[in-house]
Protein backbone atom coordinates (compact mmCIF):
# COMPACT_ATOMS: atom_id res chain seq x y z
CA UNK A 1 114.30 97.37 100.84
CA UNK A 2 111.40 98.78 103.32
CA UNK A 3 109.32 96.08 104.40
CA UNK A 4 105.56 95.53 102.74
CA UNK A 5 102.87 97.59 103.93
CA UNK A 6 98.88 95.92 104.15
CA UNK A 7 98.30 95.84 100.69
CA UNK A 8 94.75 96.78 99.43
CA UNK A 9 92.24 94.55 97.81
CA UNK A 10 91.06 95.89 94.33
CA UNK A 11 87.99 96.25 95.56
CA UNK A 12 89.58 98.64 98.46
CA UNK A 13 91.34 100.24 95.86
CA UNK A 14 88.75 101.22 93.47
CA UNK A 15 86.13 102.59 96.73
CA UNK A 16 89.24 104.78 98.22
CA UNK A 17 90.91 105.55 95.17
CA UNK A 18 88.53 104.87 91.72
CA UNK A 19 87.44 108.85 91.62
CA UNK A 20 91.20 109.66 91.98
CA UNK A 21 91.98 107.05 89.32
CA UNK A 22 89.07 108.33 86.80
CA UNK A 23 90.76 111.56 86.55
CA UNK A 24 93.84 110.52 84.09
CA UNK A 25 92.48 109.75 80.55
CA UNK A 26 95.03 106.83 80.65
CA UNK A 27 93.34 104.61 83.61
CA UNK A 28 90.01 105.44 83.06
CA UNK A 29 88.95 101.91 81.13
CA UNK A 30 91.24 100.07 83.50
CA UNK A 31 90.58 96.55 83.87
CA UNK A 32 92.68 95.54 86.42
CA UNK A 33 94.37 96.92 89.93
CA UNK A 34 96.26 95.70 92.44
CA UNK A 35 98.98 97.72 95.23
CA UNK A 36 102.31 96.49 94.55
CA UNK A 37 104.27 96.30 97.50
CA UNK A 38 107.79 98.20 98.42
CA UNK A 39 106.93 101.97 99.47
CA UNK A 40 106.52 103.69 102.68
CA UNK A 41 105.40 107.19 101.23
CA UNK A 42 103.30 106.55 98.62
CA UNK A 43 100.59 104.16 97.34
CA UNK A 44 101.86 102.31 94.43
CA UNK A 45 98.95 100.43 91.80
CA UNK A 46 99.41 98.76 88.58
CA UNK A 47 96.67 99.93 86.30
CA UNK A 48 95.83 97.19 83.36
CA UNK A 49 93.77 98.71 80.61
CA UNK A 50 92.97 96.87 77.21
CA UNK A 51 96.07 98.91 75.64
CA UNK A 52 99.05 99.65 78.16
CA UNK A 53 100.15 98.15 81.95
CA UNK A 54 100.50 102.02 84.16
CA UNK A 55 101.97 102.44 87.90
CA UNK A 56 99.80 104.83 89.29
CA UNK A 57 101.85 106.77 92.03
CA UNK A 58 99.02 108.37 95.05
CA UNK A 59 101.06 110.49 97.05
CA UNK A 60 99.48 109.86 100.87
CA UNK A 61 100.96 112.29 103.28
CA UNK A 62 101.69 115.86 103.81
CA UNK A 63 104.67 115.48 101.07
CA UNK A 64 105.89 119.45 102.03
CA UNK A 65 107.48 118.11 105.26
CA UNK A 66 108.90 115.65 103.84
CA UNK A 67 111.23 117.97 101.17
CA UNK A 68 109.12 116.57 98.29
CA UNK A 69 108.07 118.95 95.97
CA UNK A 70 105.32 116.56 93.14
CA UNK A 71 106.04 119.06 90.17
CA UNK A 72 109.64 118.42 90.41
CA UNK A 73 109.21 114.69 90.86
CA UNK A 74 106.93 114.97 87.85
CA UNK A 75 109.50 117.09 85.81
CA UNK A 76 112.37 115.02 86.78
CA UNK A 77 111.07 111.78 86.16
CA UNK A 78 110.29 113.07 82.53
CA UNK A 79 114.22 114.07 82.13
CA UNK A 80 114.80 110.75 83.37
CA UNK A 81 112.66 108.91 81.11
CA UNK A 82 114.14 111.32 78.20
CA UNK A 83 117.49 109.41 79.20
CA UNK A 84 115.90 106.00 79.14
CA UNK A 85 116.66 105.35 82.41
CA UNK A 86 113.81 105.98 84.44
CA UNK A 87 110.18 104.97 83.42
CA UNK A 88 108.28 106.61 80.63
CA UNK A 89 105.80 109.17 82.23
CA UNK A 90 102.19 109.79 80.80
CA UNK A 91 100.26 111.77 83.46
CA UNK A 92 100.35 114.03 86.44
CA UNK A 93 97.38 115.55 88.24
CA UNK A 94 98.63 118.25 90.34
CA UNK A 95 97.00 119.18 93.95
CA UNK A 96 95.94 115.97 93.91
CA UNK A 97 98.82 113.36 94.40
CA UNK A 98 98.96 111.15 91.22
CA UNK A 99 101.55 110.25 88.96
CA UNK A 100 101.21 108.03 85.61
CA UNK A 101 104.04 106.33 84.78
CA UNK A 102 105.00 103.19 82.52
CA UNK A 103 105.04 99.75 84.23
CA UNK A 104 108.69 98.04 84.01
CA UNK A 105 108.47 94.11 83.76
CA UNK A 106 110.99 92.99 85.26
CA UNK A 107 113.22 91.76 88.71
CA UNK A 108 112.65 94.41 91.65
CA UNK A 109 115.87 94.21 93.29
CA UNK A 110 116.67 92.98 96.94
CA UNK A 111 120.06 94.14 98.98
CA UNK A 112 121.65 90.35 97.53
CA UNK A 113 120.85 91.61 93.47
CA UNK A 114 122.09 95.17 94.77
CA UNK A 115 125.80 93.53 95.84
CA UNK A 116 125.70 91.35 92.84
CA UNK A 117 124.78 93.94 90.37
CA UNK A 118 127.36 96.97 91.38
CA UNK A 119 128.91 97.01 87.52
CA UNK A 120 125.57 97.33 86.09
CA UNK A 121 124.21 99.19 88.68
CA UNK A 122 126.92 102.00 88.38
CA UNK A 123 126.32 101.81 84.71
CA UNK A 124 123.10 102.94 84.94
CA UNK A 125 123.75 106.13 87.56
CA UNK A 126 126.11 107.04 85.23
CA UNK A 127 123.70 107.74 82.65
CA UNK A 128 121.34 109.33 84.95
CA UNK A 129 124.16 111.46 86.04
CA UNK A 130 125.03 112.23 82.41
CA UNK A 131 121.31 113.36 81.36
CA UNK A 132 119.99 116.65 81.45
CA UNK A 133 119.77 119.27 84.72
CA UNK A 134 117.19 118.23 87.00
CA UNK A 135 114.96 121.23 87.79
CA UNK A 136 116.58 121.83 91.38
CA UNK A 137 119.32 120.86 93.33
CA UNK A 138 119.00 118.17 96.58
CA UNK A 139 121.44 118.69 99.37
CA UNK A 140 121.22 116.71 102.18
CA UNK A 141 122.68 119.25 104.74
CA UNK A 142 120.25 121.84 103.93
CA UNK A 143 117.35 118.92 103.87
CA UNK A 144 119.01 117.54 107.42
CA UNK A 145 118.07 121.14 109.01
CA UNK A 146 114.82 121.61 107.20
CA UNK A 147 113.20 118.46 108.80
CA UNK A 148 115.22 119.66 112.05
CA UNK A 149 113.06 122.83 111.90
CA UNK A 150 110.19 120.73 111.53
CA UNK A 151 110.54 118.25 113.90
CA UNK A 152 111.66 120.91 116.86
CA UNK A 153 108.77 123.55 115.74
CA UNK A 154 106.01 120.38 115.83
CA UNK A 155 107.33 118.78 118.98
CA UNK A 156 107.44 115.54 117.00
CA UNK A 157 109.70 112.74 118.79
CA UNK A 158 113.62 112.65 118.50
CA UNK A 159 116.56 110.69 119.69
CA UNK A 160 117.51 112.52 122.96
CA UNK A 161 121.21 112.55 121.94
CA UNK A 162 120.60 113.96 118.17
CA UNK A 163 121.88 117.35 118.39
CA UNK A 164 125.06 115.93 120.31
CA UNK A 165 126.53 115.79 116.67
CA UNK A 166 125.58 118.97 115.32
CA UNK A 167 129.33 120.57 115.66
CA UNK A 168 130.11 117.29 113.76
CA UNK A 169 128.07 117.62 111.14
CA UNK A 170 129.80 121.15 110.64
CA UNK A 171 132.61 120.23 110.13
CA UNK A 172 131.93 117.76 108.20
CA UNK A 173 130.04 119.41 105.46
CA UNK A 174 133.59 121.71 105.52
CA UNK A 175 135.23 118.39 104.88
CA UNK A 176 133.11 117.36 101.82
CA UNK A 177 133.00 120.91 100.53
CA UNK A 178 136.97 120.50 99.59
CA UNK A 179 136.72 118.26 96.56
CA UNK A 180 133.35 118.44 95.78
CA UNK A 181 132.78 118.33 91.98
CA UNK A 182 130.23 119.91 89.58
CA UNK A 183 126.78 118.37 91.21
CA UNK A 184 124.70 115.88 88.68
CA UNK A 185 121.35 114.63 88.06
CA UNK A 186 120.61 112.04 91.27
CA UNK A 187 117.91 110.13 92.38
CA UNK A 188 118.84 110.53 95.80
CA UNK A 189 117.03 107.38 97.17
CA UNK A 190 117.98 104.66 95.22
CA UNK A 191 116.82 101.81 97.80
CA UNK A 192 116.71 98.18 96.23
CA UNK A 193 113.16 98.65 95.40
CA UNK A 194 113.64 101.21 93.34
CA UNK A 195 116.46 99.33 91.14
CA UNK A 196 113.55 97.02 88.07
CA UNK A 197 116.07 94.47 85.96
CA UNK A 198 114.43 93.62 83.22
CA UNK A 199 116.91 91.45 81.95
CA UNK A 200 119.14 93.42 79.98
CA UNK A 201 119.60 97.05 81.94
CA UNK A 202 118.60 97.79 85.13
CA UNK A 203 116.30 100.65 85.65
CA UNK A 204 115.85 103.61 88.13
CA UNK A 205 112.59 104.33 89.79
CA UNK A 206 110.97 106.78 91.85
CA UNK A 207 112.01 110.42 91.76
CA UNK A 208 110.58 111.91 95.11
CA UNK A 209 113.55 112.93 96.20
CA UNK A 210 115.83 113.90 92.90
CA UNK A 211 117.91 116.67 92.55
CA UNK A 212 121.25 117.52 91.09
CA UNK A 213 123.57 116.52 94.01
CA UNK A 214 127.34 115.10 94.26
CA UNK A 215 127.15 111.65 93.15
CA UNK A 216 128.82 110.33 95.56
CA UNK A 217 125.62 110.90 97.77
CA UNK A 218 124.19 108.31 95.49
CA UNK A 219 126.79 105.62 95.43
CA UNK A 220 126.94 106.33 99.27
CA UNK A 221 123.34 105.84 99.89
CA UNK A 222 122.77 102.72 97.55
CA UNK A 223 125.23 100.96 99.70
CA UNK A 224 124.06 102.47 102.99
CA UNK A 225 120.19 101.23 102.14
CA UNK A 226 120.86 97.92 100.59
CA UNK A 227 123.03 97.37 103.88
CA UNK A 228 126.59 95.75 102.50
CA UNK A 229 129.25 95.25 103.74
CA UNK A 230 132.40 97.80 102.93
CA UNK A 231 134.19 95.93 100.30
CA UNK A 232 130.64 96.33 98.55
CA UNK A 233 131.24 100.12 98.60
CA UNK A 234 134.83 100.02 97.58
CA UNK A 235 133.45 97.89 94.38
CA UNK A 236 130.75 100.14 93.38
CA UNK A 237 133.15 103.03 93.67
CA UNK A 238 136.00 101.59 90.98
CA UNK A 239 132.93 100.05 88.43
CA UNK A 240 131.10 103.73 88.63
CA UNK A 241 134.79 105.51 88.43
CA UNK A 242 136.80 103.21 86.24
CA UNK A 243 139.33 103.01 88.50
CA UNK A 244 140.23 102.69 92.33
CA UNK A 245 139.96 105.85 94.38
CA UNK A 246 140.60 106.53 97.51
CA UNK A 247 139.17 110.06 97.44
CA UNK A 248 135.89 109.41 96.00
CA UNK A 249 135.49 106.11 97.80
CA UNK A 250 136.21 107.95 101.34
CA UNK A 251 133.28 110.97 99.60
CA UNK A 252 130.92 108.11 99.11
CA UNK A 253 131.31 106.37 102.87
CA UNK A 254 131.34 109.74 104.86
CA UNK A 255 128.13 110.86 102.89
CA UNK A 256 126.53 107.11 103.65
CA UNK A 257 126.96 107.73 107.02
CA UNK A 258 125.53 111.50 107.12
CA UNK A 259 122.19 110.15 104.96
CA UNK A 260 121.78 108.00 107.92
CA UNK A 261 121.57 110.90 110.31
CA UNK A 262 119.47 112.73 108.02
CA UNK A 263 117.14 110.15 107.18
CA UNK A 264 116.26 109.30 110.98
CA UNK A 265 114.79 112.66 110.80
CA UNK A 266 112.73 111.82 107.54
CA UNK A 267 111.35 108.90 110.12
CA UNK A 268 110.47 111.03 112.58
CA UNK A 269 108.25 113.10 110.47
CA UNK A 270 106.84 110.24 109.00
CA UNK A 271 105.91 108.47 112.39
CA UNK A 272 104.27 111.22 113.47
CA UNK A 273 102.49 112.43 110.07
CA UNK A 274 101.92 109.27 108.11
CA UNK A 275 98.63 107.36 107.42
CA UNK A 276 100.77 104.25 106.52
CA UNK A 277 100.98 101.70 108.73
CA UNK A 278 104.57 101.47 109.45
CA UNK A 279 106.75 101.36 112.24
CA UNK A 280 108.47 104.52 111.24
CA UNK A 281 110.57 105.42 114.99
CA UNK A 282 112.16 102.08 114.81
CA UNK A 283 112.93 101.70 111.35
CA UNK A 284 114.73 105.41 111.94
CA UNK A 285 116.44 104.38 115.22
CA UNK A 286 118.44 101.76 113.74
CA UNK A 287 119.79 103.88 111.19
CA UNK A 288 120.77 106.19 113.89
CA UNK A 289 122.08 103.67 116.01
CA UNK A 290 124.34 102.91 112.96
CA UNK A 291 125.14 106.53 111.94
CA UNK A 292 126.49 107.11 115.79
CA UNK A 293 128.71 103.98 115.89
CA UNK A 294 130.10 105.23 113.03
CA UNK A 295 130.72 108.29 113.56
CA UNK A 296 132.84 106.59 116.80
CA UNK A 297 134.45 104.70 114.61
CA UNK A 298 138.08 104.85 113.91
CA UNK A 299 137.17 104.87 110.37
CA UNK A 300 135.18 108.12 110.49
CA UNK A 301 138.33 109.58 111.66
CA UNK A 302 140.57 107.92 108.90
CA UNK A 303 138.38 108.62 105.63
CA UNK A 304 137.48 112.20 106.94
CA UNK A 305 141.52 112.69 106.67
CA UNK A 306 141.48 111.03 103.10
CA UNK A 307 138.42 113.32 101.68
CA UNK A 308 139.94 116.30 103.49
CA UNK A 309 143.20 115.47 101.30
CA UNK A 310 143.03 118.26 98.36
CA UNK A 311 143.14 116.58 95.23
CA UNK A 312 146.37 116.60 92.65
């Protein structure tokens, strides 16, 4: 889970924000808001008006660089919420950043509920993954060399080794491209934050970054960001499969790894574009410090053979 930002006092809130706020019919006789902790992106409020509890989503950076389109968050979050899976979704003012969504009560998760949770928690990407089409597709390859574009054509700050992996990363995407299945409905981001137990399912939050992908990006990347350890991985695998497999376990790790690289990108975008204050270079460096020893590791080398396997 990202660390807190400085959250904003109400009164804060309602002199940098109120106009903003006043635009959606929904939080205009608000009586009540307060930031709720979690994001790095975004500026998250609960809204309390005499009828309904909102999350009001203010998007706080130039989104574009970041791969974020808001009208497909917006449309995907409604398929989601269709599925009753992700929160029920009531406004969206587009051009200017804000999102109205239902407030969940319930347990935000930490990286402990994640690896104590992996039945339920592959329970409910399954029924993400079964709902309808999101309304475009998320790769991370392509999104690794978009915010490479970006971050060589703005001079913004890099590791001085990164592109020492690029012929790796080639091959691979050749790798992953052998058994690849039909792509699905993902989140793409699923950090613990974004996993709300209310005490009988666990939901899935915050769309930014959704897009019909292979899901084993997604069970890849909820173990890379909750930070478990590799037995973790091998159990979400079997609950979300039914069964043990090698293949689709050795899918999941390999793409863990690549999110890493790509992601330290998404940091160095943010550290150099963000109004947040957040220590974005660091946070990014240690998931590149990660993403290298693993690519050195002997593992890397063994599971690439295992998802280069063709499948019976």
């Amino acid at each position: 889970m990202y660390p807190a930002t400085m959250a904003l006092s109400a009164i804060e809130i309602e002199d940098t924000y109120g106009l903003l706020l006043d635009r959606s019919s929904f939080l205009v006789d608000r009586i009540s808001v307060a930031e709720l902790s979690g994001g790095i992106t975004n500026r998250n409020f609960k809204v309390v008006t005499p009828t309904a509890e909102y999350v009001a989503r203010i998007s706080s950076n130039e989104s574009s660089y970041l791969a974020i389109d808001r009208e497909c968050e917006y449309q995907n979050s409604k398929i989601a919420a269709a599925s009753n899976v992700g929160a029920p979704v009531y406004d969206f003012i587009p051009g200017a950043g804000l999102l109205v969504i239902g407030f969940l009560p319930g347990r935000t998760f930490s990286s402990v509920d994640v690896s104590s949770n992996m039945e339920r928690i592959a329970s409910s990407c399954r029924n993400l993954h079964a709902s309808d089409p999101f309304v475009r597709d998320f790769n991370m390859f392509d999104i690794q060399q978009r915010y490479l574009k970006i971050v060589l054509e703005k001079g913004f700050q890099i590791p001085s080794d990164y592109l020492e992996l690029a012929d790796e990363i080639v091959r691979l995407q050749k790798v992953l491209q052998i058994n690849a299945g039909p792509v699905v409905p993902c989140n793409n981001d699923l950090l613990p934050g974004n996993f709300i137990d209310d005490g009988e399912k666990i939901w899935l939050i915050d769309y930014e970054y959704s897009g019909n992908n292979d899901r084993c990006f997604e069970l890849g990347n909820i173990w890379s960001e909750a930070v478990l350890p590799i037995e973790s991985l091998e159990e979400l695998v079997e609950f979300y499969f039914a069964r043990p497999s090698p293949e689709q376990f050795a899918r999941a790790w390999l793409y863990a790894v690549f999110a890493k690289y790509g992601w330290t990108l998404w940091a160095s975008i943010q550290s150099a574009i963000s109004t947040i204050e957040f220590d974005f270079w660091n946070w990014g460096m240690e998931k590149y410090e990660d993403c290298r020893t693993l690519f050195a590791s002997p593992r890397y080398q063994q599971l690439l053979a295992v998802a280069a396997t063709k499948a019976d």
